[in-house]
N, C-alpha and C. Protein backbone atom coordinates (compact mmCIF):
# COMPACT_ATOMS: atom_id res chain seq x y z
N UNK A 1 8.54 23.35 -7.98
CA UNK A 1 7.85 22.16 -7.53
C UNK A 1 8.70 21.35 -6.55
N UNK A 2 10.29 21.32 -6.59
CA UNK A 2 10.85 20.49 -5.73
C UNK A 2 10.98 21.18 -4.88
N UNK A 3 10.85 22.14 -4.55
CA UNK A 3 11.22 23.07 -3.30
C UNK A 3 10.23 23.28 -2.77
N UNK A 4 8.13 23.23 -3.30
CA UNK A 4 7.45 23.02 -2.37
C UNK A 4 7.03 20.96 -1.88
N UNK A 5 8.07 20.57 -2.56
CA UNK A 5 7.31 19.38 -2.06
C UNK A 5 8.69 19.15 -1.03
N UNK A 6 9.94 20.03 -1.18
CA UNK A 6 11.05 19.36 0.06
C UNK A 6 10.37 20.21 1.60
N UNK A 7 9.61 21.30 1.02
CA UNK A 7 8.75 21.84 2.09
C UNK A 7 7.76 20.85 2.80
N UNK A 8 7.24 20.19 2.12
CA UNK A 8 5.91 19.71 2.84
C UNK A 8 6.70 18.27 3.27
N UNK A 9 7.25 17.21 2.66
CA UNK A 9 8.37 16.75 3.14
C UNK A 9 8.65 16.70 4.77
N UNK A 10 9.55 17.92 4.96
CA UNK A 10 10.04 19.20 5.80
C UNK A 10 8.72 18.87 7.12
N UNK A 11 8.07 19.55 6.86
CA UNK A 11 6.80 19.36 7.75
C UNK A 11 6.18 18.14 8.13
N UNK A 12 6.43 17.39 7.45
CA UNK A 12 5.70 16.04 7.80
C UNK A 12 6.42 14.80 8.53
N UNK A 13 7.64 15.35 8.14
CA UNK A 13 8.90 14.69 9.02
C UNK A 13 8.92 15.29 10.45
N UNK A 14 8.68 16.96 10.73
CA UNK A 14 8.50 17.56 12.27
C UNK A 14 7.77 16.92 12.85
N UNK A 15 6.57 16.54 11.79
CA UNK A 15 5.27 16.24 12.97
C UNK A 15 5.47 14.74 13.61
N UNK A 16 6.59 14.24 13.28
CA UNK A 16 6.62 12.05 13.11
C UNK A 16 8.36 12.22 14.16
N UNK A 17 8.86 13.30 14.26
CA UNK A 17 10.15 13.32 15.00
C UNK A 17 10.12 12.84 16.53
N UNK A 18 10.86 11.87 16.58
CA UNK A 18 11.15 11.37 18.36
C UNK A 18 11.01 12.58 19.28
N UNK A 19 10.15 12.76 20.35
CA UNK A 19 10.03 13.44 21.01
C UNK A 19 9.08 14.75 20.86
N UNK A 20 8.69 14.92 20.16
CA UNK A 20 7.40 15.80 19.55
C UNK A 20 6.39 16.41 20.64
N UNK A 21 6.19 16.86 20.90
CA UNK A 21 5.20 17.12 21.90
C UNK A 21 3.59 17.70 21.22
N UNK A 22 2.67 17.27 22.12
CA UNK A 22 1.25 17.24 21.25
C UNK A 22 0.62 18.82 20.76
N UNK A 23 1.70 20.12 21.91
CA UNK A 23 0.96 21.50 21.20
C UNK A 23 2.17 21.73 20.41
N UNK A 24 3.32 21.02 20.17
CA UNK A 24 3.94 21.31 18.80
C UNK A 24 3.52 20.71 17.76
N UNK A 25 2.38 19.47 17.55
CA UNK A 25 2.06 19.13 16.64
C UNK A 25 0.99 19.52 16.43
N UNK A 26 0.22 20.33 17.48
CA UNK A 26 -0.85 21.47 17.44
C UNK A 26 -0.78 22.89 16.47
N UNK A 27 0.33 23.10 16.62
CA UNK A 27 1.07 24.28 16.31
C UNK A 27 0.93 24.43 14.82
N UNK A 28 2.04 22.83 14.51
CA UNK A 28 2.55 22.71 13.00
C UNK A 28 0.93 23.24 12.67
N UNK A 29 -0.16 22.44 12.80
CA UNK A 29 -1.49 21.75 12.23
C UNK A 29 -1.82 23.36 11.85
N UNK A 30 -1.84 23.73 13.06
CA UNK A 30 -2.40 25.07 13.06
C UNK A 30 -1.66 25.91 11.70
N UNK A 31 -0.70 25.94 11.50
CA UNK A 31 0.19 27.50 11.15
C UNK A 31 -0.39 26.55 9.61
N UNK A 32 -0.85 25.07 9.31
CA UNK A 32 -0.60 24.02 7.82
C UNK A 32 -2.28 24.33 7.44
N UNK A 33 -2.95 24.61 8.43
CA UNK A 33 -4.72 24.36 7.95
C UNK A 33 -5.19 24.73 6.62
N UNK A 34 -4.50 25.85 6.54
CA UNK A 34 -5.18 26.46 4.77
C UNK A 34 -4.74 25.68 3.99
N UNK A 35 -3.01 25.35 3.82
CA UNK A 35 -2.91 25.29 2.83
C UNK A 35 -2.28 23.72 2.80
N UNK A 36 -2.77 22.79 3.84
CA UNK A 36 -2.98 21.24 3.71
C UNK A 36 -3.04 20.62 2.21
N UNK A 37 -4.50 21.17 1.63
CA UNK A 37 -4.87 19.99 0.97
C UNK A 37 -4.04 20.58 -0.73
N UNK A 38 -3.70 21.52 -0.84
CA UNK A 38 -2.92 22.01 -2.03
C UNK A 38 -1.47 21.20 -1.66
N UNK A 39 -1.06 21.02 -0.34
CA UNK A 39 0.50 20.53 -0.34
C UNK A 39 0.13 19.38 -0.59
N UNK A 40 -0.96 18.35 -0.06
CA UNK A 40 -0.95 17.16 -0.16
C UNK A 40 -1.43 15.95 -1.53
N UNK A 41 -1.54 17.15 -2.11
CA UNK A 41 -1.81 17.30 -3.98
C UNK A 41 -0.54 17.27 -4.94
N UNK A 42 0.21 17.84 -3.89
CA UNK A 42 1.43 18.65 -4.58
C UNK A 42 2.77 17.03 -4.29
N UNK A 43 2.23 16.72 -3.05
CA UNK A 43 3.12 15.28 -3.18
C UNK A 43 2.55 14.04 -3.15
N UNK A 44 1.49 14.21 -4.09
CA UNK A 44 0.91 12.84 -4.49
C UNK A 44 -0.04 12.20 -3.37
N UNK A 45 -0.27 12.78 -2.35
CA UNK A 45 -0.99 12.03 -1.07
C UNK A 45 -1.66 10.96 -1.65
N UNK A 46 -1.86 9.86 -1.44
CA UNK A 46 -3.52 9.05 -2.21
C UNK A 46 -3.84 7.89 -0.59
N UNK A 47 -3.47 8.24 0.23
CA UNK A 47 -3.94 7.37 1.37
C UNK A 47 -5.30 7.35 1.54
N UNK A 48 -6.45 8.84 1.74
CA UNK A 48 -7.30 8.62 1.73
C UNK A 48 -8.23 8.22 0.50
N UNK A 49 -7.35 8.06 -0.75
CA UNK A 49 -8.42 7.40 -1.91
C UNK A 49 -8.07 5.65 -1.94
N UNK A 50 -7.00 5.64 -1.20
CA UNK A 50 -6.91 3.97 -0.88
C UNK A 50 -7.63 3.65 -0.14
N UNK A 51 -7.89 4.15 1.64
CA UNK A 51 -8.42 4.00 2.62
C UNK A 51 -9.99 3.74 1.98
N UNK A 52 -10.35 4.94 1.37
CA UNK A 52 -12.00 4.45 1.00
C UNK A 52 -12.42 3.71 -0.19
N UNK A 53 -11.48 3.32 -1.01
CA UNK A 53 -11.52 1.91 -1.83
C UNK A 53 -12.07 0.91 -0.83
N UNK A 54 -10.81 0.87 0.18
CA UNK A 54 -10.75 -0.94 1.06
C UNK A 54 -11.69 -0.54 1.65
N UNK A 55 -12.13 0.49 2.28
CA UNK A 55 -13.18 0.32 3.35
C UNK A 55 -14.51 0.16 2.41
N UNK A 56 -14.68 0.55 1.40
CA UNK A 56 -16.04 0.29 0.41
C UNK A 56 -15.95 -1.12 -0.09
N UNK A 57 -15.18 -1.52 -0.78
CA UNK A 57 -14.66 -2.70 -1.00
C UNK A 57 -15.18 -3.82 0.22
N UNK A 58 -15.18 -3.57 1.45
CA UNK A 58 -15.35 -4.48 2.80
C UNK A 58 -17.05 -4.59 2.76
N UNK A 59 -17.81 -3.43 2.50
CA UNK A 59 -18.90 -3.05 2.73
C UNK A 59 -20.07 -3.71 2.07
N UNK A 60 -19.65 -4.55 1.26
CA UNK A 60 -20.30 -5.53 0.11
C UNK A 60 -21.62 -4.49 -0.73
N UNK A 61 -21.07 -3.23 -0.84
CA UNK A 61 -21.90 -1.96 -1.21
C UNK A 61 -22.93 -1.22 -0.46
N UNK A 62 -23.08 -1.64 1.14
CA UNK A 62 -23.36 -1.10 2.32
C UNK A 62 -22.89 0.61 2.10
N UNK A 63 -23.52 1.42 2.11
CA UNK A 63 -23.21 2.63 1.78
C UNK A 63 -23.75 3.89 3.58
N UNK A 64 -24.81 3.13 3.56
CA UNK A 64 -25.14 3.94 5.00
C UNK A 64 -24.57 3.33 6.23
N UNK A 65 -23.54 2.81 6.46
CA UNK A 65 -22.75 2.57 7.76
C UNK A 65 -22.18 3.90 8.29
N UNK A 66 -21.74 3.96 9.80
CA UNK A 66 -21.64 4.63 10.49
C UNK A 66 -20.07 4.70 10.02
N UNK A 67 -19.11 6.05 9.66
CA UNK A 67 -18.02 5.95 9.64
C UNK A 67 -17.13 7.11 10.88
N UNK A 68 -16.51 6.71 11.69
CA UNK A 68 -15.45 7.95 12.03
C UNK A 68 -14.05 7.47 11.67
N UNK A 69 -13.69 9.01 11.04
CA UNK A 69 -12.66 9.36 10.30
C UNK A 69 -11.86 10.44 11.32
N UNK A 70 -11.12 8.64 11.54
CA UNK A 70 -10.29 9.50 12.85
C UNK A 70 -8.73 10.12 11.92
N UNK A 71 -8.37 11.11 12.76
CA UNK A 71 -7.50 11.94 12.24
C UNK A 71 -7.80 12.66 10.96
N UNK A 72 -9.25 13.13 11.35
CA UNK A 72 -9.32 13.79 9.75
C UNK A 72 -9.13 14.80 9.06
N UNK A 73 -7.95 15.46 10.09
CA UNK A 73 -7.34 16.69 9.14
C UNK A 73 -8.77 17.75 8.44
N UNK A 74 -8.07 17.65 7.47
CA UNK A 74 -8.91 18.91 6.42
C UNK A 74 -10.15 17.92 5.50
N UNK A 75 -10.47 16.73 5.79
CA UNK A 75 -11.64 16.25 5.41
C UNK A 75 -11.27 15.45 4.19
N UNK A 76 -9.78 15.00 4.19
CA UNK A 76 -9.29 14.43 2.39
C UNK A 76 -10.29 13.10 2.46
N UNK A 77 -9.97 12.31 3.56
CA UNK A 77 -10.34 11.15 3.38
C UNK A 77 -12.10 10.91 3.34
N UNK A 78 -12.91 12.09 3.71
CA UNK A 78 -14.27 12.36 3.88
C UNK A 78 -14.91 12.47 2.30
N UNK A 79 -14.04 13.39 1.56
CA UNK A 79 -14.37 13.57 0.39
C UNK A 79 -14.19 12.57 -0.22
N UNK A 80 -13.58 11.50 -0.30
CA UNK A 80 -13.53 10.62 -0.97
C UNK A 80 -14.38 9.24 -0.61
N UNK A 81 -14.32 9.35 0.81
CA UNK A 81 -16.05 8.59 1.01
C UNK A 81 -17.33 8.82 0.50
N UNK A 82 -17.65 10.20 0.35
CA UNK A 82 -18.26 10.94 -0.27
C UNK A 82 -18.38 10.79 -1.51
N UNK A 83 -17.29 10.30 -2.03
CA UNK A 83 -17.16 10.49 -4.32
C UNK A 83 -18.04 9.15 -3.62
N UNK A 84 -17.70 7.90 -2.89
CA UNK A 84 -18.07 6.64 -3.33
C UNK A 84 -19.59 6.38 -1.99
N UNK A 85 -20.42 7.76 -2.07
CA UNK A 85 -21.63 7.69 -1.92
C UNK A 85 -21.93 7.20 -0.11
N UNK A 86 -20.66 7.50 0.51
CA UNK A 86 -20.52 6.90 2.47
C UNK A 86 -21.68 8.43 2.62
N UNK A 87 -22.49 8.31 3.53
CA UNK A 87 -23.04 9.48 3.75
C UNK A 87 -23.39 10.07 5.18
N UNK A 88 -22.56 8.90 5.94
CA UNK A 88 -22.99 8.92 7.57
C UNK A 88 -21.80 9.07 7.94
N UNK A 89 -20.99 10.01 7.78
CA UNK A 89 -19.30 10.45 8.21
C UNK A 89 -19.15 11.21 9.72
N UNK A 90 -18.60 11.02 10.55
CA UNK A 90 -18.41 11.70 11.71
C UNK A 90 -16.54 12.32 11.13
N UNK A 91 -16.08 13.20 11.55
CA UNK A 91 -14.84 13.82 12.01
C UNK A 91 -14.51 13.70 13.28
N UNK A 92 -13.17 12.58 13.18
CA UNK A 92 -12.46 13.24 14.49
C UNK A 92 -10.88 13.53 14.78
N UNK A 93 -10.90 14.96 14.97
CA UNK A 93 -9.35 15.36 15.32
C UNK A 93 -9.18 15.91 16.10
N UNK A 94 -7.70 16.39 16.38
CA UNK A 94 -7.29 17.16 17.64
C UNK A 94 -7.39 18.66 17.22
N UNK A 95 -7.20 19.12 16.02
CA UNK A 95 -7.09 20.12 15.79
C UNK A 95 -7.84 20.89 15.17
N UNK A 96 -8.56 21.69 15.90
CA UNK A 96 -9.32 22.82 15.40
C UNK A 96 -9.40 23.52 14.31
N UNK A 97 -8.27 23.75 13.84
CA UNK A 97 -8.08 24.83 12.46
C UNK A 97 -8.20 23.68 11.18
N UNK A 98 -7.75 22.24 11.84
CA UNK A 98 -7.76 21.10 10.52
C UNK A 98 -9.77 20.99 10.48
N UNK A 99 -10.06 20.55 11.51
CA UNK A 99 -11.60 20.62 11.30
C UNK A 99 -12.10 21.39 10.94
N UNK A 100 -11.72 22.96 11.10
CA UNK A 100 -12.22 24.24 10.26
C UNK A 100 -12.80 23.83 8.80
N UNK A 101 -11.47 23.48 8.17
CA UNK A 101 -11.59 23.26 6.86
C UNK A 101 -12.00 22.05 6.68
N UNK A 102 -12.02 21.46 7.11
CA UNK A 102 -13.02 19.92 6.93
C UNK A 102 -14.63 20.70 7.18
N UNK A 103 -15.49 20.98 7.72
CA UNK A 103 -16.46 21.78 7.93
C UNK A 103 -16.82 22.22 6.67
N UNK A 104 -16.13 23.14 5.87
CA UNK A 104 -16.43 23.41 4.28
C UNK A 104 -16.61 22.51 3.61
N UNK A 105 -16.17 21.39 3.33
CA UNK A 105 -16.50 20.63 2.74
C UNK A 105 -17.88 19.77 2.51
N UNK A 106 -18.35 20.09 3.86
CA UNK A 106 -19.70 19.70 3.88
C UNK A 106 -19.94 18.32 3.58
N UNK A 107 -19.30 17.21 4.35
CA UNK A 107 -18.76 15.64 4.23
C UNK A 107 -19.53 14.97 5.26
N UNK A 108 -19.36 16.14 6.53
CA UNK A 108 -19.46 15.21 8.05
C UNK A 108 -20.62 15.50 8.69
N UNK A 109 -21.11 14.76 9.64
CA UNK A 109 -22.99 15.21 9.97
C UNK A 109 -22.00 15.41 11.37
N UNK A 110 -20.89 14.74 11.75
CA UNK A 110 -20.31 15.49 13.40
C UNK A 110 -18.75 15.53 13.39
N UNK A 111 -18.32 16.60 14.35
CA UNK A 111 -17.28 16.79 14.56
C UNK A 111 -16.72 16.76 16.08
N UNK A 112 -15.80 16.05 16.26
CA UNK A 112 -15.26 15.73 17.53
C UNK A 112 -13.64 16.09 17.56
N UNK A 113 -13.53 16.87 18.38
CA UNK A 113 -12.23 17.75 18.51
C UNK A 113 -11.98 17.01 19.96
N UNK A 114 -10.67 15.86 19.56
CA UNK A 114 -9.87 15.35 20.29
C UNK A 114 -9.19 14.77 20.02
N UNK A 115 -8.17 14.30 20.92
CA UNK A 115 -6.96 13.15 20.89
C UNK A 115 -7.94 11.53 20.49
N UNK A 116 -7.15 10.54 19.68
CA UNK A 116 -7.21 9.35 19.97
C UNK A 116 -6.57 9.03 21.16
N UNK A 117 -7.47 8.12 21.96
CA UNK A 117 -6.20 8.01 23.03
C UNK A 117 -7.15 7.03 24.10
N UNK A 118 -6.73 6.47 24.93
CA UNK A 118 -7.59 5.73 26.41
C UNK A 118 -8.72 6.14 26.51
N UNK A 119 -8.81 7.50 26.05
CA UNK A 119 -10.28 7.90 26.66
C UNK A 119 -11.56 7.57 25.95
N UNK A 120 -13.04 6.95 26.36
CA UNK A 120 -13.92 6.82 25.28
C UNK A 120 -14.31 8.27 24.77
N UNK A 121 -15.12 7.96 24.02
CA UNK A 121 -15.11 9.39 22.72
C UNK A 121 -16.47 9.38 22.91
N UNK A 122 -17.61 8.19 23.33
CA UNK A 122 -18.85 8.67 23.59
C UNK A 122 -19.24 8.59 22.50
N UNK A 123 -19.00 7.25 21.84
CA UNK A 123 -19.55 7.02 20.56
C UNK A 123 -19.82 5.53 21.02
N UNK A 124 -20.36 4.76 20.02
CA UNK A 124 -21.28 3.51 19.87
C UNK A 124 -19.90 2.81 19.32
N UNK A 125 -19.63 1.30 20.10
CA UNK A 125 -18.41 1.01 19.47
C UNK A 125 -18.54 -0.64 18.22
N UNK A 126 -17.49 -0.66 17.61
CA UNK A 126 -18.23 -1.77 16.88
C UNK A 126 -17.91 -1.38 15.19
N UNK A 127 -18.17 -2.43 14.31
CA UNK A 127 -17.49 -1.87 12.88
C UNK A 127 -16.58 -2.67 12.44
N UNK A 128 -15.97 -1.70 11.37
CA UNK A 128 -14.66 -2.03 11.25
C UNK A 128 -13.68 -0.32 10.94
N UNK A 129 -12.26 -1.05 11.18
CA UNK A 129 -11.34 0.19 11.27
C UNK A 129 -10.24 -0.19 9.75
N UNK A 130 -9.88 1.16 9.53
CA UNK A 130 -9.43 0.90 8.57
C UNK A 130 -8.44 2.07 8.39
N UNK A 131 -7.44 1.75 8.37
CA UNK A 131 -6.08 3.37 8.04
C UNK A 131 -4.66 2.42 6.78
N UNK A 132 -4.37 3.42 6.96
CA UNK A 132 -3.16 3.55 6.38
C UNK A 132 -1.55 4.13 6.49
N UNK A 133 -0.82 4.24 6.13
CA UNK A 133 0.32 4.84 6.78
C UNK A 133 1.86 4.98 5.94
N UNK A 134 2.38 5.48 5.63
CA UNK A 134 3.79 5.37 5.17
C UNK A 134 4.56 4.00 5.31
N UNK A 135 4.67 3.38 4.52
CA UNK A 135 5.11 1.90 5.35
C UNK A 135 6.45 1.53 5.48
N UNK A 136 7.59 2.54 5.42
CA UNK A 136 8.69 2.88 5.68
C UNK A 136 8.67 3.29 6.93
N UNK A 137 7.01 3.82 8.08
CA UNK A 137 7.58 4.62 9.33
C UNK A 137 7.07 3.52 10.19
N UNK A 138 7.02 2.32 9.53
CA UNK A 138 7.21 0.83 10.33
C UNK A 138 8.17 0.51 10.69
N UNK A 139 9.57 1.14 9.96
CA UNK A 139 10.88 0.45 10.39
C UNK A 139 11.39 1.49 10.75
N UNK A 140 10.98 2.76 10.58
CA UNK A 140 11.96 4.24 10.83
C UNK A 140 11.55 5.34 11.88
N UNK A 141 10.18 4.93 12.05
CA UNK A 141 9.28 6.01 12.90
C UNK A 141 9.77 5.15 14.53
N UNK A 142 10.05 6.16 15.63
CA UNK A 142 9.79 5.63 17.27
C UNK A 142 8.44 5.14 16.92
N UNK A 143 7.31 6.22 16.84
CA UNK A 143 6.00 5.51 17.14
C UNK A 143 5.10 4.76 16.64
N UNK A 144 5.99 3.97 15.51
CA UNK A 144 5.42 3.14 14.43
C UNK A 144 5.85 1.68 14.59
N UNK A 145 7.24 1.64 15.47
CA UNK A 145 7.87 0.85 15.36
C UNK A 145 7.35 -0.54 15.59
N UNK A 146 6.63 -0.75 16.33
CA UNK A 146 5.70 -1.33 17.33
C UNK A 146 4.29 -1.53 17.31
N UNK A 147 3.67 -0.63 15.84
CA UNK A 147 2.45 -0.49 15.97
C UNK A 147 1.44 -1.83 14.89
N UNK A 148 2.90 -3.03 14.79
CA UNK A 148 2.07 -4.36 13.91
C UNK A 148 1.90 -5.06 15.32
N UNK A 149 2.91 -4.62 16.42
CA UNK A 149 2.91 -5.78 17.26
C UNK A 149 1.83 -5.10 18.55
N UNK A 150 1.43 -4.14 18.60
CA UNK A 150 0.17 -3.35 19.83
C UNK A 150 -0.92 -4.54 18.71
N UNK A 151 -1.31 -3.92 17.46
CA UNK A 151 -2.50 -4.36 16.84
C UNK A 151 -2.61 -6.03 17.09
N UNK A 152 -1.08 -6.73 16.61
CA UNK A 152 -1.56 -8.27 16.90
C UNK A 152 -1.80 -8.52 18.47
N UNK A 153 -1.24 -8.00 19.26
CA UNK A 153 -1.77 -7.82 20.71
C UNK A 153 -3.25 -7.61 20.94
N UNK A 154 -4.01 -6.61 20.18
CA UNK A 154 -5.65 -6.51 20.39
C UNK A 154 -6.22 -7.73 19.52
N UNK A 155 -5.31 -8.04 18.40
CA UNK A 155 -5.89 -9.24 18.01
C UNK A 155 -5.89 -10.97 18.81
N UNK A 156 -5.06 -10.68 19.82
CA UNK A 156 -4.59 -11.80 20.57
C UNK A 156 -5.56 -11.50 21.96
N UNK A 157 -5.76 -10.15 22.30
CA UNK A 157 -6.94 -10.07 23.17
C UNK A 157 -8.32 -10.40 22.45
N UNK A 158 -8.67 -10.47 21.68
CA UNK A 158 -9.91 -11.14 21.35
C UNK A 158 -10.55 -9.76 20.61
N UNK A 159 -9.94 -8.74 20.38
CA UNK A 159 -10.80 -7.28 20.34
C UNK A 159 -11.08 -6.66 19.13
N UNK A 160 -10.10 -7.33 17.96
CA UNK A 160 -10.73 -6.93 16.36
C UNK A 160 -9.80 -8.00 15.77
N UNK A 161 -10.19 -8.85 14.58
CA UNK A 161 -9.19 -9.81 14.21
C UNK A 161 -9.36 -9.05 12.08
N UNK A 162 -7.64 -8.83 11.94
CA UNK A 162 -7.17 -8.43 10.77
C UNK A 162 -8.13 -9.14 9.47
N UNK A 163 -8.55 -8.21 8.51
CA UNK A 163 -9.14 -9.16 7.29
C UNK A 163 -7.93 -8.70 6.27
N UNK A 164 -7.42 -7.35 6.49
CA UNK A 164 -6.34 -7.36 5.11
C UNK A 164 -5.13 -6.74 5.90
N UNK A 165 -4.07 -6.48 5.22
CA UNK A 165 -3.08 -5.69 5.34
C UNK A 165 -2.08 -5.93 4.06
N UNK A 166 -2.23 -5.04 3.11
CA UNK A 166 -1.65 -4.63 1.95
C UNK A 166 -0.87 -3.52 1.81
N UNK A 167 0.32 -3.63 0.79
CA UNK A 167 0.90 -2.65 0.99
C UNK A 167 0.88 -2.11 -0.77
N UNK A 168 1.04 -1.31 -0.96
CA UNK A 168 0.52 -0.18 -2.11
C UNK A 168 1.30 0.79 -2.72
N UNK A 169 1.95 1.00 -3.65
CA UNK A 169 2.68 1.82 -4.06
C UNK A 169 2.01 3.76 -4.49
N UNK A 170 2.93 4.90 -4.34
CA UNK A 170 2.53 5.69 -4.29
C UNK A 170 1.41 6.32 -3.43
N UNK A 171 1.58 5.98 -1.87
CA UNK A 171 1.49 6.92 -0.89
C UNK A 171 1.38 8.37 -0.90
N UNK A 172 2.64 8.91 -0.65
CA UNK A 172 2.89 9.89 -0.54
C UNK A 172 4.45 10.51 -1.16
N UNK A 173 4.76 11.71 -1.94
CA UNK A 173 6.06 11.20 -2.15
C UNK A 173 6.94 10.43 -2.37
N UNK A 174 6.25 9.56 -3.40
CA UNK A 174 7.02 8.28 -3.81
C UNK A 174 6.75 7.03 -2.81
N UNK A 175 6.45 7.13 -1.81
CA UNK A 175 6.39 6.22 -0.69
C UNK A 175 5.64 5.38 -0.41
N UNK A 176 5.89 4.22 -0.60
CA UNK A 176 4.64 2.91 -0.46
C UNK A 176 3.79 3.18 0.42
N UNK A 177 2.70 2.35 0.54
CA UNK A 177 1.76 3.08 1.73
C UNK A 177 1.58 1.12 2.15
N UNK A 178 0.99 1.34 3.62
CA UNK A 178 0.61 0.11 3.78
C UNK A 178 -0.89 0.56 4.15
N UNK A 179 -1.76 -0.49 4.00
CA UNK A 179 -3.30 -0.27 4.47
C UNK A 179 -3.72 -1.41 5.45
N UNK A 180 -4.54 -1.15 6.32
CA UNK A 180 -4.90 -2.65 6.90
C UNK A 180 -6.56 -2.20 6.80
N UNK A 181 -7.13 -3.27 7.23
CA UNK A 181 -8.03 -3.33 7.84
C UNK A 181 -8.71 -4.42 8.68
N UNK A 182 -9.46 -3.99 9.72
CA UNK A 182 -9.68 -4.85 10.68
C UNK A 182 -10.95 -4.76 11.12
N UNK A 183 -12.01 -5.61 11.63
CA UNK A 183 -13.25 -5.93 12.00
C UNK A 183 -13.00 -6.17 13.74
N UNK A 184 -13.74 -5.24 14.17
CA UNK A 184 -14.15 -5.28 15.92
C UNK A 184 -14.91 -6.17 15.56
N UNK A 185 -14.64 -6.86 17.05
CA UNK A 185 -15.52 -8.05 17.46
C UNK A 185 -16.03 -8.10 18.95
């Protein structure tokens, strides 16, 4: 058991390393697709059963809202919208082989294979957003470092203003998790 969780560990640290490039984190995704959701079992993952607490929790029991579940890997966080009855789920990731297996699950009415990024996605905008994250790769991650002060920046542009940001024990691997969530405006 400690030697597959210093494995997955191992891997999850490649994919968050300074300088990374997007078909090496293509790569990892790719060679990880099968056997994702057994590793992420194996070190306690619970981000996406937090994520769809707060986001149900926001919903005042609103159950048919429009959700995309960006970065959605192998569909963890879908299924668990799903236990709490979300039934209008879109998928969106970069990686093909992670959406594979999200697809089985039979969670999402669409799937969108791309980057988050500048570009629109050709969706209807509006909602609210809601993630989570290791809350150690706030002070340790390059691309985290920065990512309270981009968000209060869109909040200072007028473009979604914060309703929570909590932080949560048992993440991942022992690791606190932080959650936010935020309402477009």
């Amino acid at each position: 058991m400690a030697e597959e969780l210093h494995s997955i560990l191992e891997k999850v640290s490649q994919l968050t390393r300074p300088g990374i490039k997007a078909d090496e984190v293509m790569d990892t995704y790719k060679a990880w697709a099968k056997m994702y959701d057994k590793d992420r079992k194996t070190d306690g993952y619970t981000g996406p059963i937090k994520v769809s607490k707060v986001l149900a929790e926001s919903q005042g029991g609103r159950k048919d809202i429009r959700v995309l579940d960006v970065a959605a890997g192998t569909g963890l966080c879908g299924e668990e919208l799903s236990k709490l009855d979300f039934c209008n789920i879109d998928a969106l990731d970069a990686s093909q082989d992670m959406l594979d297996v999200a697809k089985t699950k039979n969670v999402y009415r669409n799937f969108i294979k791309e980057f988050l990024g500048p570009n629109r996605l050709g969706i209807d905008d509006g909602g609210v957003i809601c993630l989570a994250l290791r809350e150690n790769r706030l002070h340790t991650n390059e691309g985290c470092k920065d990512l309270e002060s981009r968000m209060a920046a869109l909040q200072s542009e007028c473009l979604w203003q914060q309703v929570s940001r909590e932080i949560f024990p048992g993440y991942s691997s022992g690791d606190d998790g932080v959650v936010y969530l935020y309402r477009v405006l």
